[in-house]
C-alpha atoms as a PDB file:
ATOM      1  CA  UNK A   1       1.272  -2.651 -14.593  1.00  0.00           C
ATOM      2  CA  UNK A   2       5.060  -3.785 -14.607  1.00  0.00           C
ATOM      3  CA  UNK A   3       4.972  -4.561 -10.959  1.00  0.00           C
ATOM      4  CA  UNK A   4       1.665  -6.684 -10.663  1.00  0.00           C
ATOM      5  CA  UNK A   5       2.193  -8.972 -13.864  1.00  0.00           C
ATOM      6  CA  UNK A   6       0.012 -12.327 -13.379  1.00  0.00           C
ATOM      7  CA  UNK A   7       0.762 -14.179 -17.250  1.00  0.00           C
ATOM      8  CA  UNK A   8       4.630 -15.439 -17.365  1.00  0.00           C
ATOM      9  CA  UNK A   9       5.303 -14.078 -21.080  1.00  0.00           C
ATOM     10  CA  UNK A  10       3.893 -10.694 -20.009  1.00  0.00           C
ATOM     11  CA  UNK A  11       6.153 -11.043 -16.522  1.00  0.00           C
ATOM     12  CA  UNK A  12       9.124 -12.058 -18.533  1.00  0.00           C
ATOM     13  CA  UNK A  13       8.700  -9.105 -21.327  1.00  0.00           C
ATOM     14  CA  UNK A  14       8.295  -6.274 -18.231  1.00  0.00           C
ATOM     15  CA  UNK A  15      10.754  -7.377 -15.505  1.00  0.00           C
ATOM     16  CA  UNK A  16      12.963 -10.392 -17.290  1.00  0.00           C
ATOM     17  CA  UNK A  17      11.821 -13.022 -14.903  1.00  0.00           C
ATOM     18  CA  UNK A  18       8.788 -15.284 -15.466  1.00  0.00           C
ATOM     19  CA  UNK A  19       7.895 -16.017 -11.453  1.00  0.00           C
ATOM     20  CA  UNK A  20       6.516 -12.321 -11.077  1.00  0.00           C
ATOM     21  CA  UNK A  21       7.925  -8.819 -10.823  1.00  0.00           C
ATOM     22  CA  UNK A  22       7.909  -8.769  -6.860  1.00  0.00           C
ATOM     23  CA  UNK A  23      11.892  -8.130  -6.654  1.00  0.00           C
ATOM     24  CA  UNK A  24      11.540  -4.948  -8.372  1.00  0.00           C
ATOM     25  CA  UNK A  25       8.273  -3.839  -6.557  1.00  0.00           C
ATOM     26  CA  UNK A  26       9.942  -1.557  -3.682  1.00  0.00           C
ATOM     27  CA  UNK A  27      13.121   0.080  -5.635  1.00  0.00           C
ATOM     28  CA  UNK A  28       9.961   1.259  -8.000  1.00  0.00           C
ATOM     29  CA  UNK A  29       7.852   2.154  -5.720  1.00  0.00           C
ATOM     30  CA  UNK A  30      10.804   4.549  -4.224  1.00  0.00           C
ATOM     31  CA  UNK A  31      11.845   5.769  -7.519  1.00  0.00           C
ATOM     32  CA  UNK A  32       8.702   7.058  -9.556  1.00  0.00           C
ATOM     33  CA  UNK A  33       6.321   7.818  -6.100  1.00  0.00           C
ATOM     34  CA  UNK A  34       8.140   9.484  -3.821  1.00  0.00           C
ATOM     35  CA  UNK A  35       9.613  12.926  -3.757  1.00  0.00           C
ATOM     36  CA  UNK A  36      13.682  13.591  -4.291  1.00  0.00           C
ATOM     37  CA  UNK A  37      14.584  14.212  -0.250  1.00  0.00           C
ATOM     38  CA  UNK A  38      12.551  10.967   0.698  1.00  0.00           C
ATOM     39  CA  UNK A  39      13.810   9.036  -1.929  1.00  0.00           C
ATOM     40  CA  UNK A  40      17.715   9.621  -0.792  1.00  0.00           C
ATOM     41  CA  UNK A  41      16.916   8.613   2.659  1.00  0.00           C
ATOM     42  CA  UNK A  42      14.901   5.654   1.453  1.00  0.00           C
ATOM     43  CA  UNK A  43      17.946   4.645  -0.374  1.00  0.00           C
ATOM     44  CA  UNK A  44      20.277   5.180   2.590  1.00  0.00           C
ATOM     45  CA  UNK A  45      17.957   3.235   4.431  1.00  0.00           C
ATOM     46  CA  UNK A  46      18.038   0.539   2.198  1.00  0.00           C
ATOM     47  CA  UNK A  47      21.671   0.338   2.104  1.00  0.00           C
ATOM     48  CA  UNK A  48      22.046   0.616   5.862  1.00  0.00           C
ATOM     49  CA  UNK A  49      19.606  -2.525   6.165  1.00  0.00           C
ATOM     50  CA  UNK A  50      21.822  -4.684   3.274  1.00  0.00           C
ATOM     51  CA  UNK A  51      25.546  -3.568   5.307  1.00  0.00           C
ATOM     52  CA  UNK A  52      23.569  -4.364   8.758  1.00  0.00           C
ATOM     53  CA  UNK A  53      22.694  -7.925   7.578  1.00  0.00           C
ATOM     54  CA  UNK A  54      26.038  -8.086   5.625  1.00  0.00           C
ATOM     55  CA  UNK A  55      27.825  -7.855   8.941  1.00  0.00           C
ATOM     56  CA  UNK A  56      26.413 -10.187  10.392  1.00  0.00           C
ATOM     57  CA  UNK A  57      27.048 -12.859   8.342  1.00  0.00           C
ATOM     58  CA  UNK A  58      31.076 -12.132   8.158  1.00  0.00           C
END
């Protein structure tokens, strides 16, 4: 329910934002589905992805 929000009030009461919860889909998704050893490397994964792109803008 807090990730698929169509109405704008409803969007803006779940997530703050009034365009739709989509930024906050995959963190969730990670967080309350899988177990606590994938959920590490998803995370590391995630960060390895934002310093990969990071470096190659600087």
């Amino acid at each position: 329910d807090a990730v698929g929000c169509v109405d704008p009030e409803e969007c803006e009461r779940v997530c703050g934002a009034a365009v739709g919860c989509s930024n906050i889909a995959y963190p969730k998704l990670v967080v309350e589905l899988m177990p606590s050893g994938l959920r590490g490397l998803m995370v590391a994964v995630m960060m390895a992805a934002l310093m990969s792109s990071l470096t190659s803008i600087f």
